[in-house]
N, C-alpha and C. Protein backbone atom coordinates (compact mmCIF):
# COMPACT_ATOMS: atom_id res chain seq x y z
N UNK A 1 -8.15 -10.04 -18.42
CA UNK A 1 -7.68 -10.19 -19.78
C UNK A 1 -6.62 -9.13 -20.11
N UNK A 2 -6.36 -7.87 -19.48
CA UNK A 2 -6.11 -6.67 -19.77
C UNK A 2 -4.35 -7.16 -19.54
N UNK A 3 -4.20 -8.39 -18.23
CA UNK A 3 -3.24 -8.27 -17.85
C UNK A 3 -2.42 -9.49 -18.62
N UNK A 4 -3.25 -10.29 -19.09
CA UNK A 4 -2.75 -11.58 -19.62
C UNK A 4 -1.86 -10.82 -21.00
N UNK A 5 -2.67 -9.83 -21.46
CA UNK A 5 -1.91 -9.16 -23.07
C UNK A 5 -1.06 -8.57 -22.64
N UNK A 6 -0.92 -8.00 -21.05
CA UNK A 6 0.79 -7.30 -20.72
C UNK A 6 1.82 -8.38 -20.78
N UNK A 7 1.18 -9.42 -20.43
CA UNK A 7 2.71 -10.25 -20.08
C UNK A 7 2.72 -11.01 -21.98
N UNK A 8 1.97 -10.43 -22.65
CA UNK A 8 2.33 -11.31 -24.09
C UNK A 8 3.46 -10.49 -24.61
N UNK A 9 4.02 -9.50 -23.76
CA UNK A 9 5.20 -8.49 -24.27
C UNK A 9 6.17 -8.91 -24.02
N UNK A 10 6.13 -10.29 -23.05
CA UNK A 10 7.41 -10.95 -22.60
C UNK A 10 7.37 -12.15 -23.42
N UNK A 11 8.41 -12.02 -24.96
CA UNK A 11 8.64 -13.03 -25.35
C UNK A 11 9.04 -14.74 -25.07
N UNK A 12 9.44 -14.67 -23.68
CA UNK A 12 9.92 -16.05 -23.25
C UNK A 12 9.01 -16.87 -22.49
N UNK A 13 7.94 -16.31 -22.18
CA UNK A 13 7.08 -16.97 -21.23
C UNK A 13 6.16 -17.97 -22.05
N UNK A 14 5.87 -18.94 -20.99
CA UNK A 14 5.07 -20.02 -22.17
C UNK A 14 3.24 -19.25 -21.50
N UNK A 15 2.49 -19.80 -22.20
CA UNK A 15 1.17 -19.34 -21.90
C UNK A 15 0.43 -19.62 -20.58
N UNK A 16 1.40 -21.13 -19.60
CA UNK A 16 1.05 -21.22 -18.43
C UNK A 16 1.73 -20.24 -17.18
N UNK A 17 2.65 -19.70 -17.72
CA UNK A 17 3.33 -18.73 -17.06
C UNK A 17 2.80 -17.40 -17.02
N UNK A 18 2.00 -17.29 -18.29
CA UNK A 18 1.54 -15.96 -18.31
C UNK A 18 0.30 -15.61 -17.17
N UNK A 19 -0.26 -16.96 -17.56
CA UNK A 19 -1.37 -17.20 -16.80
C UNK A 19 -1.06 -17.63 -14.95
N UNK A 20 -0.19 -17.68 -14.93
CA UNK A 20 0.16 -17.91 -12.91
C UNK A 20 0.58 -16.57 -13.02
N UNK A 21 1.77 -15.93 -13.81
CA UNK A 21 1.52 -13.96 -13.33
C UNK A 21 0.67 -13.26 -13.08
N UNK A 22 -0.56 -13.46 -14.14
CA UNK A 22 -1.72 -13.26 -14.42
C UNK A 22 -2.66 -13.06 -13.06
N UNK A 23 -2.89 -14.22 -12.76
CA UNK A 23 -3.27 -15.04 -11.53
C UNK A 23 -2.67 -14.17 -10.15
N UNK A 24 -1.47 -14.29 -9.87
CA UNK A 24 -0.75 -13.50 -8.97
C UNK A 24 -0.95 -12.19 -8.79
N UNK A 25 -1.21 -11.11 -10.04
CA UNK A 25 -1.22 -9.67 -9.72
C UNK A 25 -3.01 -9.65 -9.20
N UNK A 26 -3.80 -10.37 -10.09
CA UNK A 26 -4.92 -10.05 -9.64
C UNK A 26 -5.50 -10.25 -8.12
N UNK A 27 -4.73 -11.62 -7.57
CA UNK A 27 -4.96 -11.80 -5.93
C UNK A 27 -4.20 -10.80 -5.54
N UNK A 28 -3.11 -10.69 -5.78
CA UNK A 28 -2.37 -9.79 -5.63
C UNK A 28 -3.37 -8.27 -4.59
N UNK A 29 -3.98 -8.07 -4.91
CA UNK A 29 -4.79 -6.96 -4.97
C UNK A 29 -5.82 -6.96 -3.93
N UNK A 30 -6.15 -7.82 -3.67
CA UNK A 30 -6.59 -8.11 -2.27
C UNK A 30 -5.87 -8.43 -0.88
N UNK A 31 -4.67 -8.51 -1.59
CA UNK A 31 -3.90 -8.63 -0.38
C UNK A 31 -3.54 -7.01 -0.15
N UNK A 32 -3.57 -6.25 -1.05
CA UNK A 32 -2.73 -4.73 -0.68
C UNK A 32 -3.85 -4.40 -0.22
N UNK A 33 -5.75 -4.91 -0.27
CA UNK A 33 -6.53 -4.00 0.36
C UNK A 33 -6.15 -4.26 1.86
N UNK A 34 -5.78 -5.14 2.19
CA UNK A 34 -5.74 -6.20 3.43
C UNK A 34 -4.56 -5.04 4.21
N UNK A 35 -3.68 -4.93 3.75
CA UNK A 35 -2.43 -4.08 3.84
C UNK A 35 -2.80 -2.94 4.36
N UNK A 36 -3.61 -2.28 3.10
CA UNK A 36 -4.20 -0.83 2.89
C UNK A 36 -5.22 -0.26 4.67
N UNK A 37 -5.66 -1.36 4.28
CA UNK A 37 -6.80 -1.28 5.70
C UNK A 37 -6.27 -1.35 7.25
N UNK A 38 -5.16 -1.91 7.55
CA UNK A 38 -4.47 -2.21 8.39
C UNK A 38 -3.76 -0.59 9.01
N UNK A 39 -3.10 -0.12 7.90
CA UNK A 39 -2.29 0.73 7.66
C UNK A 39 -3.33 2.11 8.21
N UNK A 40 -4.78 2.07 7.38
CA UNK A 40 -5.58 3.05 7.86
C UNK A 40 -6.02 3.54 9.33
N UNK A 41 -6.00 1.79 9.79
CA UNK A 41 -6.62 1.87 11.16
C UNK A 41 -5.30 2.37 12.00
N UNK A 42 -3.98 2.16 11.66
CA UNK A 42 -3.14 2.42 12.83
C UNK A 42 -2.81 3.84 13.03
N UNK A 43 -3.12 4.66 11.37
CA UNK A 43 -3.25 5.68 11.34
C UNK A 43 -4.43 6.38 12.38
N UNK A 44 -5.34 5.94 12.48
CA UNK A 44 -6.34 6.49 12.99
C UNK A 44 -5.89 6.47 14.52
N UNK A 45 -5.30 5.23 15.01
CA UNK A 45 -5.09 4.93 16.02
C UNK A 45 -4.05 5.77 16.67
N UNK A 46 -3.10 6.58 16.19
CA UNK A 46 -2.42 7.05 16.55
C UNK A 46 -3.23 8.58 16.70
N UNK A 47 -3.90 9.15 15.60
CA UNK A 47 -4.90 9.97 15.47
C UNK A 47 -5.50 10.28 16.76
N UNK A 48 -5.99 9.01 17.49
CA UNK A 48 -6.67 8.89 18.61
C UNK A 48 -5.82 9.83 19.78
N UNK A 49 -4.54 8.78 19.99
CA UNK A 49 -3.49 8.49 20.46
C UNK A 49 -3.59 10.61 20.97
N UNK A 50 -2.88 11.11 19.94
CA UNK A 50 -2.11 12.48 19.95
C UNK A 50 -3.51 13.42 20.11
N UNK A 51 -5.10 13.47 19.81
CA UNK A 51 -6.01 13.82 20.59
C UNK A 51 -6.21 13.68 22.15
N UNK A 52 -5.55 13.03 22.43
CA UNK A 52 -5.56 12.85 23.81
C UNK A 52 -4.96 13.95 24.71
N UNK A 53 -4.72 14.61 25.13
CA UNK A 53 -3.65 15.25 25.42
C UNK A 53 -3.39 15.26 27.02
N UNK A 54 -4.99 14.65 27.06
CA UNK A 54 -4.69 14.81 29.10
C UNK A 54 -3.46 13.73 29.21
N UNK A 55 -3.15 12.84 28.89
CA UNK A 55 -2.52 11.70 29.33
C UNK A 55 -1.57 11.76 28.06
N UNK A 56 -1.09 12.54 26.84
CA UNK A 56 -0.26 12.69 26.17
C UNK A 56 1.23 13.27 26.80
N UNK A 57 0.96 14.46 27.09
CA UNK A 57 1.87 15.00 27.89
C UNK A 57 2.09 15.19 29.33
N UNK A 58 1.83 13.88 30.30
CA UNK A 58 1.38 13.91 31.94
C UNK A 58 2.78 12.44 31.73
N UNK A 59 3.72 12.17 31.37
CA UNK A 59 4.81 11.28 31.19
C UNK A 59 6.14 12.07 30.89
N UNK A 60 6.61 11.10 31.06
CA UNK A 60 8.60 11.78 31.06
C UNK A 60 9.04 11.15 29.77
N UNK A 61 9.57 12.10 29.38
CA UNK A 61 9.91 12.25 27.92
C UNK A 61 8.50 12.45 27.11
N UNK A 62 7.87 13.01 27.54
CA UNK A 62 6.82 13.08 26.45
C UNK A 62 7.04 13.90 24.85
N UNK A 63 8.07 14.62 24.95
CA UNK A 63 8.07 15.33 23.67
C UNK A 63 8.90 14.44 22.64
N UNK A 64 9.67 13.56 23.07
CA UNK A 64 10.39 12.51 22.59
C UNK A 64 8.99 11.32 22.02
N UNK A 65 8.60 10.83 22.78
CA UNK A 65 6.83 9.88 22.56
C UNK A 65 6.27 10.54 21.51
N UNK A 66 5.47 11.84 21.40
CA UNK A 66 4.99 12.67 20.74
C UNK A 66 5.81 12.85 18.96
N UNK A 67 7.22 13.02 18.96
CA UNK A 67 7.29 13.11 17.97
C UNK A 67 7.99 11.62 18.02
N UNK A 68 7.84 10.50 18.50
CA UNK A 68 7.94 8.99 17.73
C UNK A 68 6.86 8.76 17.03
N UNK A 69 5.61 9.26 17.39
CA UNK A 69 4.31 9.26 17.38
C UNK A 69 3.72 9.54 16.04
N UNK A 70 4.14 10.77 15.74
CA UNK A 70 4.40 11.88 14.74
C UNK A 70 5.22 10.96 13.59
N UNK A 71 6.51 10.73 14.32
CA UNK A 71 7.22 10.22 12.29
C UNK A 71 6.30 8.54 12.05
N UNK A 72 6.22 7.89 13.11
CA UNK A 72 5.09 6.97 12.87
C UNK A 72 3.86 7.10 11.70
N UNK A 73 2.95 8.21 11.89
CA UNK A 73 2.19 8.66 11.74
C UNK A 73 2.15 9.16 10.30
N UNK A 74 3.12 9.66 10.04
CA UNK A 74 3.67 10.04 8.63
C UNK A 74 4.06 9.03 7.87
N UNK A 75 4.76 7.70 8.47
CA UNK A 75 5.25 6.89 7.87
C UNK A 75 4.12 5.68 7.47
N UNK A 76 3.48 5.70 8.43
CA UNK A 76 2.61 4.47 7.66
C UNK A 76 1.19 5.41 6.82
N UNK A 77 0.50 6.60 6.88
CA UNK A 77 0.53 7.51 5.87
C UNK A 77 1.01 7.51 4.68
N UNK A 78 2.51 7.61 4.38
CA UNK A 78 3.15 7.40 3.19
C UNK A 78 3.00 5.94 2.88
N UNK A 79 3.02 5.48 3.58
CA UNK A 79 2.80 3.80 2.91
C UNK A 79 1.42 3.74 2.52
N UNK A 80 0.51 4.33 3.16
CA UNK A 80 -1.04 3.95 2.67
C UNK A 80 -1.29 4.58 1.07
N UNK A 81 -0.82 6.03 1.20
CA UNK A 81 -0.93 6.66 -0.06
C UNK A 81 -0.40 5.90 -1.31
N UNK A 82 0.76 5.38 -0.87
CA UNK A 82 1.79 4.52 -2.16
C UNK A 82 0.53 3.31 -2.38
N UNK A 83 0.31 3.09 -1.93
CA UNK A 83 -0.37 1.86 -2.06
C UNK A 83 -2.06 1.69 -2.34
N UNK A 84 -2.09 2.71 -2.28
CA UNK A 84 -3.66 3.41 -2.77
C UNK A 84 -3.32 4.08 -4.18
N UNK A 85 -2.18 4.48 -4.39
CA UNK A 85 -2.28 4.65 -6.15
C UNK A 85 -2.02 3.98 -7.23
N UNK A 86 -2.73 4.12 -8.30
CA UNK A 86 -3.23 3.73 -9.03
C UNK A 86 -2.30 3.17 -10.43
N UNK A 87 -1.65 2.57 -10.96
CA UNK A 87 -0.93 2.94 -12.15
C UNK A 87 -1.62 2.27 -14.05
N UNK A 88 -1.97 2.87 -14.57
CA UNK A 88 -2.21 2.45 -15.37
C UNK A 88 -1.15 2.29 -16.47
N UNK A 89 -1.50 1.06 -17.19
CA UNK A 89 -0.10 0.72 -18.16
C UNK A 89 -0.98 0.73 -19.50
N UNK A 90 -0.43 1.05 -20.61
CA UNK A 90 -0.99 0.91 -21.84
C UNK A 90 -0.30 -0.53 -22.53
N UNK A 91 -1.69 -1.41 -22.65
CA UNK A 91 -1.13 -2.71 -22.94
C UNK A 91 -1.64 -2.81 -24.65
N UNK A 92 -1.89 -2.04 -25.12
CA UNK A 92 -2.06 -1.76 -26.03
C UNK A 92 -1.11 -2.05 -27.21
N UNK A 93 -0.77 -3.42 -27.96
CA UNK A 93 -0.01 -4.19 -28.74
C UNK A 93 -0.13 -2.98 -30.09
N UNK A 94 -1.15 -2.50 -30.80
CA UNK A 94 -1.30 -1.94 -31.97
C UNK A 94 0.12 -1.16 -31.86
N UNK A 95 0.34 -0.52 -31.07
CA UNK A 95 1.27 0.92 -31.57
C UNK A 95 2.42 0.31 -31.49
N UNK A 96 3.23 -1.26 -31.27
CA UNK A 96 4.22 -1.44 -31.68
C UNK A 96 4.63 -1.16 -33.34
């Protein structure tokens, strides 16, 4: 309901429109856990990965691997965090 009164701020929409936006952010949200979870495990996986060390650095170019490894690691990180926070909107019509 919280989200149906955000989109009543958009004067042009008819009430079935509000209601398929509506509709959309809330599935919406299971798809970013879907995302979220994905993102965790590859993190971990790489986690694994750079614990290793007998077989980390026993290859050519390994310091090159290691830090692909590394901005990897950071990067889907930053994507998990973005996507694990939170935003709250004040849909709150009174204070117009």
């Amino acid at each position: 309901m919280k989200i149906v009164r955000l989109f009543k701020k958009f004067r042009h929409l008819t009430r079935n429109e509000e209601k398929q936006y509506a509709l959309a952010l809330v599935e919406g949200q299971a798809a970013l856990e879907v995302v979220a979870g994905y993102l965790a495990m590859q993190v971990d996986g790489i986690d694994k990965e750079l614990n290793n060390t007998s077989t980390l650095y026993n290859r050519t170019g390994a310091d090159l691997y290691v830090a692909q490894l590394l901005a990897q690691r950071q990067a889907s990180y930053n994507l998990l965090l973005l996507l694990q926070t939170k935003v709250e909107l004040d849909v709150d019509q009174t204070k117009e």
